[in-house]
Protein backbone atom coordinates (compact mmCIF):
# COMPACT_ATOMS: atom_id res chain seq x y z
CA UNK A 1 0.00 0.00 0.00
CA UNK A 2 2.83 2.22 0.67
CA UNK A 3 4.24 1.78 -2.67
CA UNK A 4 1.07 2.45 -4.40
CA UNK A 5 0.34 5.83 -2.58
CA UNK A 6 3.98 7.05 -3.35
CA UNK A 7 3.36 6.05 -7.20
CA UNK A 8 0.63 8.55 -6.42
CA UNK A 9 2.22 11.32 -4.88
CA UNK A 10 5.41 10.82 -7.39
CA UNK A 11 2.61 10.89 -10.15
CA UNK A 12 1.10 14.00 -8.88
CA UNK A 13 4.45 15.60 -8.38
CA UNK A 14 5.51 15.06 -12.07
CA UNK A 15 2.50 15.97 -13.67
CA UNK A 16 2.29 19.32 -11.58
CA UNK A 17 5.74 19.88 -12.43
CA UNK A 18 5.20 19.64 -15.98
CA UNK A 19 2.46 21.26 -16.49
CA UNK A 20 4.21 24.68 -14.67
CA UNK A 21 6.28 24.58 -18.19
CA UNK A 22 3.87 25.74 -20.07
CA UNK A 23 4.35 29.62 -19.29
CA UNK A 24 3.51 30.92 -22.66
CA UNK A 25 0.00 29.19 -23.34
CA UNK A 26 -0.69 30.78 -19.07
CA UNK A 27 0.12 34.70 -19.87
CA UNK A 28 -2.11 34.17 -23.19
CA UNK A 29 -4.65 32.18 -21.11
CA UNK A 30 -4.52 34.88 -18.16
CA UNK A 31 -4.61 37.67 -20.29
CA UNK A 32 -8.04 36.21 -22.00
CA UNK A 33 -9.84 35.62 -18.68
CA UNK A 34 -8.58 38.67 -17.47
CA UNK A 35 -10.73 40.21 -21.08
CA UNK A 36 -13.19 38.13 -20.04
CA UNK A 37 -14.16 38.98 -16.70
CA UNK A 38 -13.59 42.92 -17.55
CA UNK A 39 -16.32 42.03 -20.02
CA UNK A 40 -18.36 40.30 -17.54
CA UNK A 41 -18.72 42.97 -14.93
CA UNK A 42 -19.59 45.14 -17.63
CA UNK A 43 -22.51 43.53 -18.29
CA UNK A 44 -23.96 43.02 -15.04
CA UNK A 45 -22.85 46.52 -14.35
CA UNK A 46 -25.04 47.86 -16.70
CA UNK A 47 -27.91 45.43 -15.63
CA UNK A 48 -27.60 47.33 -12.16
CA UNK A 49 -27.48 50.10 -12.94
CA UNK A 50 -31.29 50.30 -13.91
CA UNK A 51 -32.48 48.54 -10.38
CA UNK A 52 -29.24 47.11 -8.36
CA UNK A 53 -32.33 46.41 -5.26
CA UNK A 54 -34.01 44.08 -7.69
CA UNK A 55 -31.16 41.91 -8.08
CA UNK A 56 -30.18 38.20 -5.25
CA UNK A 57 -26.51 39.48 -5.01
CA UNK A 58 -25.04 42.54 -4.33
CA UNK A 59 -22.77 44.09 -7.41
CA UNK A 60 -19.56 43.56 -5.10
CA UNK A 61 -20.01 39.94 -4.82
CA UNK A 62 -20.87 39.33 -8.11
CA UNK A 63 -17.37 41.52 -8.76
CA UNK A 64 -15.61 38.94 -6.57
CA UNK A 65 -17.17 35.97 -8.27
CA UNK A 66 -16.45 36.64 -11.04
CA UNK A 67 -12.50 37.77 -10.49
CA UNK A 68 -12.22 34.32 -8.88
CA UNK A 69 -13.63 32.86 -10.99
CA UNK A 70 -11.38 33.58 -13.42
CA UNK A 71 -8.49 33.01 -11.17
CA UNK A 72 -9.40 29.62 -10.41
CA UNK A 73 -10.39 28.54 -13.96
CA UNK A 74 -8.84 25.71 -14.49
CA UNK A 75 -9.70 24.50 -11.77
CA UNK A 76 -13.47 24.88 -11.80
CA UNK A 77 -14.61 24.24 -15.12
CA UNK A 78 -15.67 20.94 -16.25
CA UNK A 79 -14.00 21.27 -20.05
CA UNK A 80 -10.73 21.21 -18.86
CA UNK A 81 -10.33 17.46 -20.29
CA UNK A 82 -6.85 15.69 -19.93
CA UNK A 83 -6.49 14.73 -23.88
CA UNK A 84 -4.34 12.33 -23.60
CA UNK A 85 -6.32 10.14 -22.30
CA UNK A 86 -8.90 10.20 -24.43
CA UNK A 87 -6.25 9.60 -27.37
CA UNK A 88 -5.06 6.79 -24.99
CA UNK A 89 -8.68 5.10 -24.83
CA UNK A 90 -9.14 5.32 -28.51
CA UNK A 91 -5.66 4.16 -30.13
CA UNK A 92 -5.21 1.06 -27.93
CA UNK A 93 -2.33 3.01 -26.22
CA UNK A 94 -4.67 2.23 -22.84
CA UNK A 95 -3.47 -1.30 -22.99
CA UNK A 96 -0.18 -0.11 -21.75
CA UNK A 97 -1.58 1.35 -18.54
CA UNK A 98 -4.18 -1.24 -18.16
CA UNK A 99 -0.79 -3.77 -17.81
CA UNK A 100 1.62 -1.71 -14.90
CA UNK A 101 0.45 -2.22 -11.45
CA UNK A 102 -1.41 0.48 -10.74
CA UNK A 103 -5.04 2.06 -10.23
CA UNK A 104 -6.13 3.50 -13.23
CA UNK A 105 -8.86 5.32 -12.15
CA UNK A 106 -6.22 6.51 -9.31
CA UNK A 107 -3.67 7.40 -12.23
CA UNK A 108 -6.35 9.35 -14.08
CA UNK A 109 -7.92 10.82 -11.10
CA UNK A 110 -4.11 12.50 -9.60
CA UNK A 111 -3.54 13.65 -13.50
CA UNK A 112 -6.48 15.74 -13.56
CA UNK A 113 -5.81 16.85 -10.54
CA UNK A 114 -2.05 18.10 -10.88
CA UNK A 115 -2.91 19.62 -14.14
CA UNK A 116 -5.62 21.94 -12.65
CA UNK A 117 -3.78 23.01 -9.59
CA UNK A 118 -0.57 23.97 -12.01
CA UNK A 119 -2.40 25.97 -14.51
CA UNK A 120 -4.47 27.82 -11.86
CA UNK A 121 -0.92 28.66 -10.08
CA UNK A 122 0.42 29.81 -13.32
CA UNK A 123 -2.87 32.48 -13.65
CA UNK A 124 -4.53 32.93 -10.69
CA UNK A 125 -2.00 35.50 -8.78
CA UNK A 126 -1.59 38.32 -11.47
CA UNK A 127 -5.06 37.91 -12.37
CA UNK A 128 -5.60 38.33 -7.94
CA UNK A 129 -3.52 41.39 -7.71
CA UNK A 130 -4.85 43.01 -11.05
CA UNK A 131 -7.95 42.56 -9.75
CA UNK A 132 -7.63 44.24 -6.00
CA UNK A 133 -5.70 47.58 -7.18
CA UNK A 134 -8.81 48.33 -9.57
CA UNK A 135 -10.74 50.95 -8.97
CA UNK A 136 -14.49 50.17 -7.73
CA UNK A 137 -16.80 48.97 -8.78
CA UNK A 138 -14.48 46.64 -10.87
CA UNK A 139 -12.23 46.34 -7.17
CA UNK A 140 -11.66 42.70 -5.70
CA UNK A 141 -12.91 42.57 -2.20
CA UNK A 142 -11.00 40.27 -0.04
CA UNK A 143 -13.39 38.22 2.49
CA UNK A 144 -14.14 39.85 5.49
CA UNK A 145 -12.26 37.40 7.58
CA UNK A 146 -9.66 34.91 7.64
CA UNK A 147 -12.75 31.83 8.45
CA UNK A 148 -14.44 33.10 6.00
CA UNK A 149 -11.35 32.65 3.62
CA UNK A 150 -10.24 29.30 5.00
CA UNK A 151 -13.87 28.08 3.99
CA UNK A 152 -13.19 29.35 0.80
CA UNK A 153 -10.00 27.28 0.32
CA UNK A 154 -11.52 24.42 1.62
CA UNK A 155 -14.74 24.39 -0.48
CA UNK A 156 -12.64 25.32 -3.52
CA UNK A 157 -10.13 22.11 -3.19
CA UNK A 158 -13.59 20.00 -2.86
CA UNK A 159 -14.88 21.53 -5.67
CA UNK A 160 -11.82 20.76 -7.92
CA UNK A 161 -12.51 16.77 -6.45
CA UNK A 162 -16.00 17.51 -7.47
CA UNK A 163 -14.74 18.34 -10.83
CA UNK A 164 -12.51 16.03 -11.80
CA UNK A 165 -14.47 12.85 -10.30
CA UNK A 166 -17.83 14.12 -12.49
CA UNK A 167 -15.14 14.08 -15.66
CA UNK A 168 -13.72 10.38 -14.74
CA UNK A 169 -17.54 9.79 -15.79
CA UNK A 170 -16.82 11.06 -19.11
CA UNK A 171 -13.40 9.41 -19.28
CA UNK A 172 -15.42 6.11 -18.53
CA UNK A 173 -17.73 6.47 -21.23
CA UNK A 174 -15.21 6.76 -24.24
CA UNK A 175 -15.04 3.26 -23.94
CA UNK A 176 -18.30 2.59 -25.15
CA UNK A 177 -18.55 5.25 -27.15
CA UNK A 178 -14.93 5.42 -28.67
CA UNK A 179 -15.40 9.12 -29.33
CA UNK A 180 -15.48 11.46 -26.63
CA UNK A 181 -16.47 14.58 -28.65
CA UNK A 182 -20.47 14.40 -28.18
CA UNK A 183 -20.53 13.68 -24.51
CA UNK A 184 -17.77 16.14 -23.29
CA UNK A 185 -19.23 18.89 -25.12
CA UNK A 186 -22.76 18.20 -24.09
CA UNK A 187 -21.76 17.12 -20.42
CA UNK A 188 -19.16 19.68 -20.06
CA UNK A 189 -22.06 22.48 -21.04
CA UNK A 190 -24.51 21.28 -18.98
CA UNK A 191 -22.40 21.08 -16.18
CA UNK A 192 -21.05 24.43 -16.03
CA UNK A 193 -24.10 26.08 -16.38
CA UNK A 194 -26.10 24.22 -14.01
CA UNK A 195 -22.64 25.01 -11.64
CA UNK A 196 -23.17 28.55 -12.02
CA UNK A 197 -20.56 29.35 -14.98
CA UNK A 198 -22.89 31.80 -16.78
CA UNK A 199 -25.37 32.86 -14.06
CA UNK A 200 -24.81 32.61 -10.26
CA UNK A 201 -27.50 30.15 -9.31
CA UNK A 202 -29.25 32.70 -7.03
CA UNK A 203 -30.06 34.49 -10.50
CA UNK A 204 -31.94 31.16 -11.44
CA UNK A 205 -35.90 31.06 -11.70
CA UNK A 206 -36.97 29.95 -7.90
CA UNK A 207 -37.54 26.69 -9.22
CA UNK A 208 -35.21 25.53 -11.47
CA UNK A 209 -32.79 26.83 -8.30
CA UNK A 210 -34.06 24.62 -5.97
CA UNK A 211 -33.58 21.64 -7.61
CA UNK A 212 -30.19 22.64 -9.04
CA UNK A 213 -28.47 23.17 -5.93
CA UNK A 214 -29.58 19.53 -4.89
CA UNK A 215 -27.74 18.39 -8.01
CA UNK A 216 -23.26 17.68 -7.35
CA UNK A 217 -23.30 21.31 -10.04
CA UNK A 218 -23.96 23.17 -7.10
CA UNK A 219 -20.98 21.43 -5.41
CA UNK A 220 -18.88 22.56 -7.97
CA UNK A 221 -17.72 26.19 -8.36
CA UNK A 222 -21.08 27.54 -7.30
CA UNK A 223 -19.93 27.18 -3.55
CA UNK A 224 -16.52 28.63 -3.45
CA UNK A 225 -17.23 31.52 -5.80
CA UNK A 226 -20.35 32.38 -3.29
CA UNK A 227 -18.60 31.88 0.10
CA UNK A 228 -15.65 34.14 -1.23
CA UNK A 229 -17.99 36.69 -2.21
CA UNK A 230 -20.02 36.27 0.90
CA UNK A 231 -23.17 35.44 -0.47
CA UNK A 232 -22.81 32.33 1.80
CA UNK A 233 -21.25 32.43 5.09
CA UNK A 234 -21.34 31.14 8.69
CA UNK A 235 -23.04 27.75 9.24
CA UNK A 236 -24.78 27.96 5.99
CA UNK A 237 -20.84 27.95 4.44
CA UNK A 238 -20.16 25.19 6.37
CA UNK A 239 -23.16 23.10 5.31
CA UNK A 240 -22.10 24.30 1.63
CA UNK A 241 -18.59 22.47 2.31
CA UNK A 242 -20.49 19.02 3.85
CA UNK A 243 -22.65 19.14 0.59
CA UNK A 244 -19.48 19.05 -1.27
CA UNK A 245 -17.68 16.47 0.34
CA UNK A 246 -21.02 14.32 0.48
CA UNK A 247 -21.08 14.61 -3.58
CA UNK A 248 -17.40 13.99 -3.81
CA UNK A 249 -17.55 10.80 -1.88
CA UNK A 250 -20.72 9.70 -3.73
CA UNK A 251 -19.12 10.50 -7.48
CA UNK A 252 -16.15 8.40 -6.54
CA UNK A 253 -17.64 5.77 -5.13
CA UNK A 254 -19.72 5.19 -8.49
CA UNK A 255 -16.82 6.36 -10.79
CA UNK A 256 -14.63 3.30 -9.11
CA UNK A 257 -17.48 0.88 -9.14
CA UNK A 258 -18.47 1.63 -13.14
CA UNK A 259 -14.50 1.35 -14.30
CA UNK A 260 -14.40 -1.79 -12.08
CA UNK A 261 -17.44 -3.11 -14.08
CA UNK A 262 -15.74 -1.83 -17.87
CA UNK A 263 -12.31 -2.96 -17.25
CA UNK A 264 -13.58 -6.31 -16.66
CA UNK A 265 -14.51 -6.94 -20.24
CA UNK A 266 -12.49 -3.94 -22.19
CA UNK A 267 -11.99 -4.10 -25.74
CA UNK A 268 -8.93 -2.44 -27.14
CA UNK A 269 -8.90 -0.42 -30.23
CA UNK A 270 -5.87 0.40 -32.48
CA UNK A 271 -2.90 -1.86 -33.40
């Protein structure tokens, strides 16, 4: 067992380390999301401006969710896909991996996760600090205390486990499908709307909200953008975080048991 969790951790290690190489494709990357949110607050500032008292969020929070959101892009949206292993699944180069002694749902699961937490350290900071010496109402507003921040680092690892273990779904499914295209565009879509990508989920119709944060979305980067921004705070933050980890544990849990079920009777494609 020891072995296998330092094959982990090495795995983790390497795969962070290599994705911090890629400098050039993180200033153009930080440099679009930095357009992008500009462009954002934009538009909901001029939304406010006719009736900001008609509105679920006040126009500074909505300023802070969006800045970290795009921060933390890469590692709260659902389209960041790992490639490779969809190339892998298709070409028969799986067959390699499905030989070495080791979890492959583990493998996949730490490579998703190293390559999201090195592109969002490549971004987020200049993207952070751009963002606090604006002027208002474009002005990053830090969280009003350091629980209230600690709950924001905490829900925002679980929603990167969120993440990733709702992709492994869509990993899984390539092969039966042996093309990923139509299901990661459709899933990854769905997902990050119904997570609050587009529209914060308090902007949502009453009823399509209440059933939306039941659904592991809202455990995505729905609850770390709001308890940053303090639309969700206190106890209500920290029933946010159990809802998180409750999805996480439930998404793994059937992510292991359905590649448990494929890899028993896998058919490899490509020579």
């Amino acid at each position: 067992m020891k072995t296998y969790k330092g094959t982990y951790v090495s795995l983790i290690k390497m795969c962070f380390i290599s994705g911090l190489q890629y400098r050039a494709a993180a200033f153009a990357g930080m440099i679009t999301q930095f357009a992008f949110g500009i462009m954002f607050i934009r538009q909901y500032l001029a939304f406010y401006r006719t009736n900001p008292d008609a509105f679920p969020m006040e126009i500074s929070q909505i300023v802070s969710y969006i800045w970290i959101q795009q921060a933390f892009l890469a590692m709260f949206f659902t389209w960041y896909f790992q490639n490779n292993i969809f190339t892998d699944i298709t070409n028969g180069q799986i067959s390699y991996d499905l030989a070495r002694p080791i979890n492959l749902y583990s493998k996949w699961f730490c490579q998703c996760v190293a390559s999201r937490l090195s592109r969002a350290v490549l971004r987020c900071l200049p993207i952070l600090l751009i963002g606090m010496v604006l002027p208002k109402p474009y002005k990053l507003i830090l969280p009003p205390n350091a629980f209230q921040f600690l709950l924001f680092m905490v829900s925002a690892l679980l929603a990167m486990a969120v993440v990733v273990s709702f992709n492994m779904f869509i990993y899984i499914s390539t092969f039966y499908t042996m093309s990923p295209v139509g299901i990661r565009i459709m899933g990854a879509a769905f997902a990050d709307f119904m997570a609050g990508s587009l529209v914060p989920l308090p902007f949502f119709p009453d009823g399509v909200r209440q059933i939306a944060e039941l659904l592991p979305f809202a455990a995505m980067q729905n609850m770390p953008l709001r308890i940053y921004s303090g639309n969700i705070s206190g106890i209500e933050a920290l029933y946010g975080i159990l809802f998180q980890l409750l999805w996480f544990v439930i998404l793994l849990i059937f992510g292991r048991l359905w590649m448990k079920k494929t890899l028993q009777k896998v058919i490899i494609q490509g020579g």
